[in-house]
Protein backbone atom coordinates (compact mmCIF):
# COMPACT_ATOMS: atom_id res chain seq x y z
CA UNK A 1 7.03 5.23 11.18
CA UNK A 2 5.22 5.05 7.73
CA UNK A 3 1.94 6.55 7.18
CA UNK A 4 0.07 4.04 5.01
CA UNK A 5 -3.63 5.50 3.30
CA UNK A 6 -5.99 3.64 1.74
CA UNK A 7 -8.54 5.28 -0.96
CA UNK A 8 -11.74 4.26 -2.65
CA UNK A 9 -12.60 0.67 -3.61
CA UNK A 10 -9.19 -0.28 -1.10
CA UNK A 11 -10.71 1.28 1.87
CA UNK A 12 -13.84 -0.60 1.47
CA UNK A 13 -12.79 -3.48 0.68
CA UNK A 14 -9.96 -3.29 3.92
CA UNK A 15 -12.50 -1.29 6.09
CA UNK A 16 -9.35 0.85 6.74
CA UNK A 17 -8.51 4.54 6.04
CA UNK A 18 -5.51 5.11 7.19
CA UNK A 19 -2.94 3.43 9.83
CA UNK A 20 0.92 3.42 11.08
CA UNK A 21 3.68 1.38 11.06
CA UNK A 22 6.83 0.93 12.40
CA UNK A 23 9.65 1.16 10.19
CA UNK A 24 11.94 -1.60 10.09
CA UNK A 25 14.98 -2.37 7.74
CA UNK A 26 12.78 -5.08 6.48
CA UNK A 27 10.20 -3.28 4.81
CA UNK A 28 12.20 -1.89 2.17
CA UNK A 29 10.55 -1.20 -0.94
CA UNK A 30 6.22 -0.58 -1.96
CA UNK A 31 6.43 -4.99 -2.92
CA UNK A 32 7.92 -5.36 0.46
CA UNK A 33 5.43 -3.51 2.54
CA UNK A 34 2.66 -4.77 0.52
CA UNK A 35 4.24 -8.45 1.19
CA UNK A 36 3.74 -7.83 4.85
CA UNK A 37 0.49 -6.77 4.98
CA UNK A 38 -0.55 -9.54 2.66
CA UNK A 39 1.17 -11.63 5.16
CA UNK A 40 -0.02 -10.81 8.24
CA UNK A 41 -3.63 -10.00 7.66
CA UNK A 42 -4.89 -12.41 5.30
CA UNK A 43 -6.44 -13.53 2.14
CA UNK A 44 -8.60 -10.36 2.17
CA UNK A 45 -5.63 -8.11 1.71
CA UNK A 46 -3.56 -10.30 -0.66
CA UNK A 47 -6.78 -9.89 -3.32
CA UNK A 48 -6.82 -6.22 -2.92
CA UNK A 49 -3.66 -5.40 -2.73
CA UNK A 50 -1.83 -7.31 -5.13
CA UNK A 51 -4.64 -6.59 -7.98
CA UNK A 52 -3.39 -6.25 -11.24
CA UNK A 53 -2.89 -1.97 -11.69
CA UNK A 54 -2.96 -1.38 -8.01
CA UNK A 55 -1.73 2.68 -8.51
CA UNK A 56 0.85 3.26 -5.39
CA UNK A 57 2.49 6.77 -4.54
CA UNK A 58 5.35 7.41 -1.90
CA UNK A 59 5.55 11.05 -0.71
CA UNK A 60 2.40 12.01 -2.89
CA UNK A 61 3.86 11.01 -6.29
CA UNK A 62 3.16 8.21 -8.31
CA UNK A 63 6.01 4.99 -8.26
CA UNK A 64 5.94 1.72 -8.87
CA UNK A 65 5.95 -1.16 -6.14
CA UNK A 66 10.36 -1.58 -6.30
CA UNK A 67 10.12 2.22 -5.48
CA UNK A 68 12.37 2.15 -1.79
CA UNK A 69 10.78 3.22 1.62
CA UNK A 70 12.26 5.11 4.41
CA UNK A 71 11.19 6.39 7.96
CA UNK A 72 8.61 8.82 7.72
CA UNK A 73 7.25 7.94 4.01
CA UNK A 74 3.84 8.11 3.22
CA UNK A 75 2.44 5.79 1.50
CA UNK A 76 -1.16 5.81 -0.30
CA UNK A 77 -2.87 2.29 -2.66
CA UNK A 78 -5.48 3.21 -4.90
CA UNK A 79 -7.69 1.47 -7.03
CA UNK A 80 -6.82 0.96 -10.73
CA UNK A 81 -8.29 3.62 -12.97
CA UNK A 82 -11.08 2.52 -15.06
CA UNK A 83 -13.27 4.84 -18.05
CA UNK A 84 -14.61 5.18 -21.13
């Protein structure tokens, strides 16, 4: 099972806060779990979560999207970071 959160501007945007997953072999990396969601849900999803800066961590630290997945991870999208 992965734990998958969604913060901020995500969680709006997906009405979602936080849902799980089974685990398969086939979700093996952050690109390939966001390809499924992208996949199965819709347009919606695709903008949001394959936004330019989309911050990702695994296991609360910070990784980039080839970072690999295993059973039990937790997973958290958040928007990009924006200031002045």
């Amino acid at each position: 099972m992965i734990e998958v959160l969604y913060f901020a501007r995500i969680r709006e945007d997906l009405d979602v806060e936080r849902e799980q997953l089974e685990w398969t072999g086939g979700i093996s990396d952050v690109a390939a779990l966001i390809a499924y969601l992208c996949d199965e849900r819709g347009a919606a999803w695709s903008t949001t979560l394959r936004q330019e800066n989309l911050l990702v961590s695994v296991n609360q630290a910070m990784v980039n999207t080839d970072h690999q997945l295993a059973d039990g991870d937790e997973v958290a999208f958040f928007p990009p970071v924006t200031g002045g």
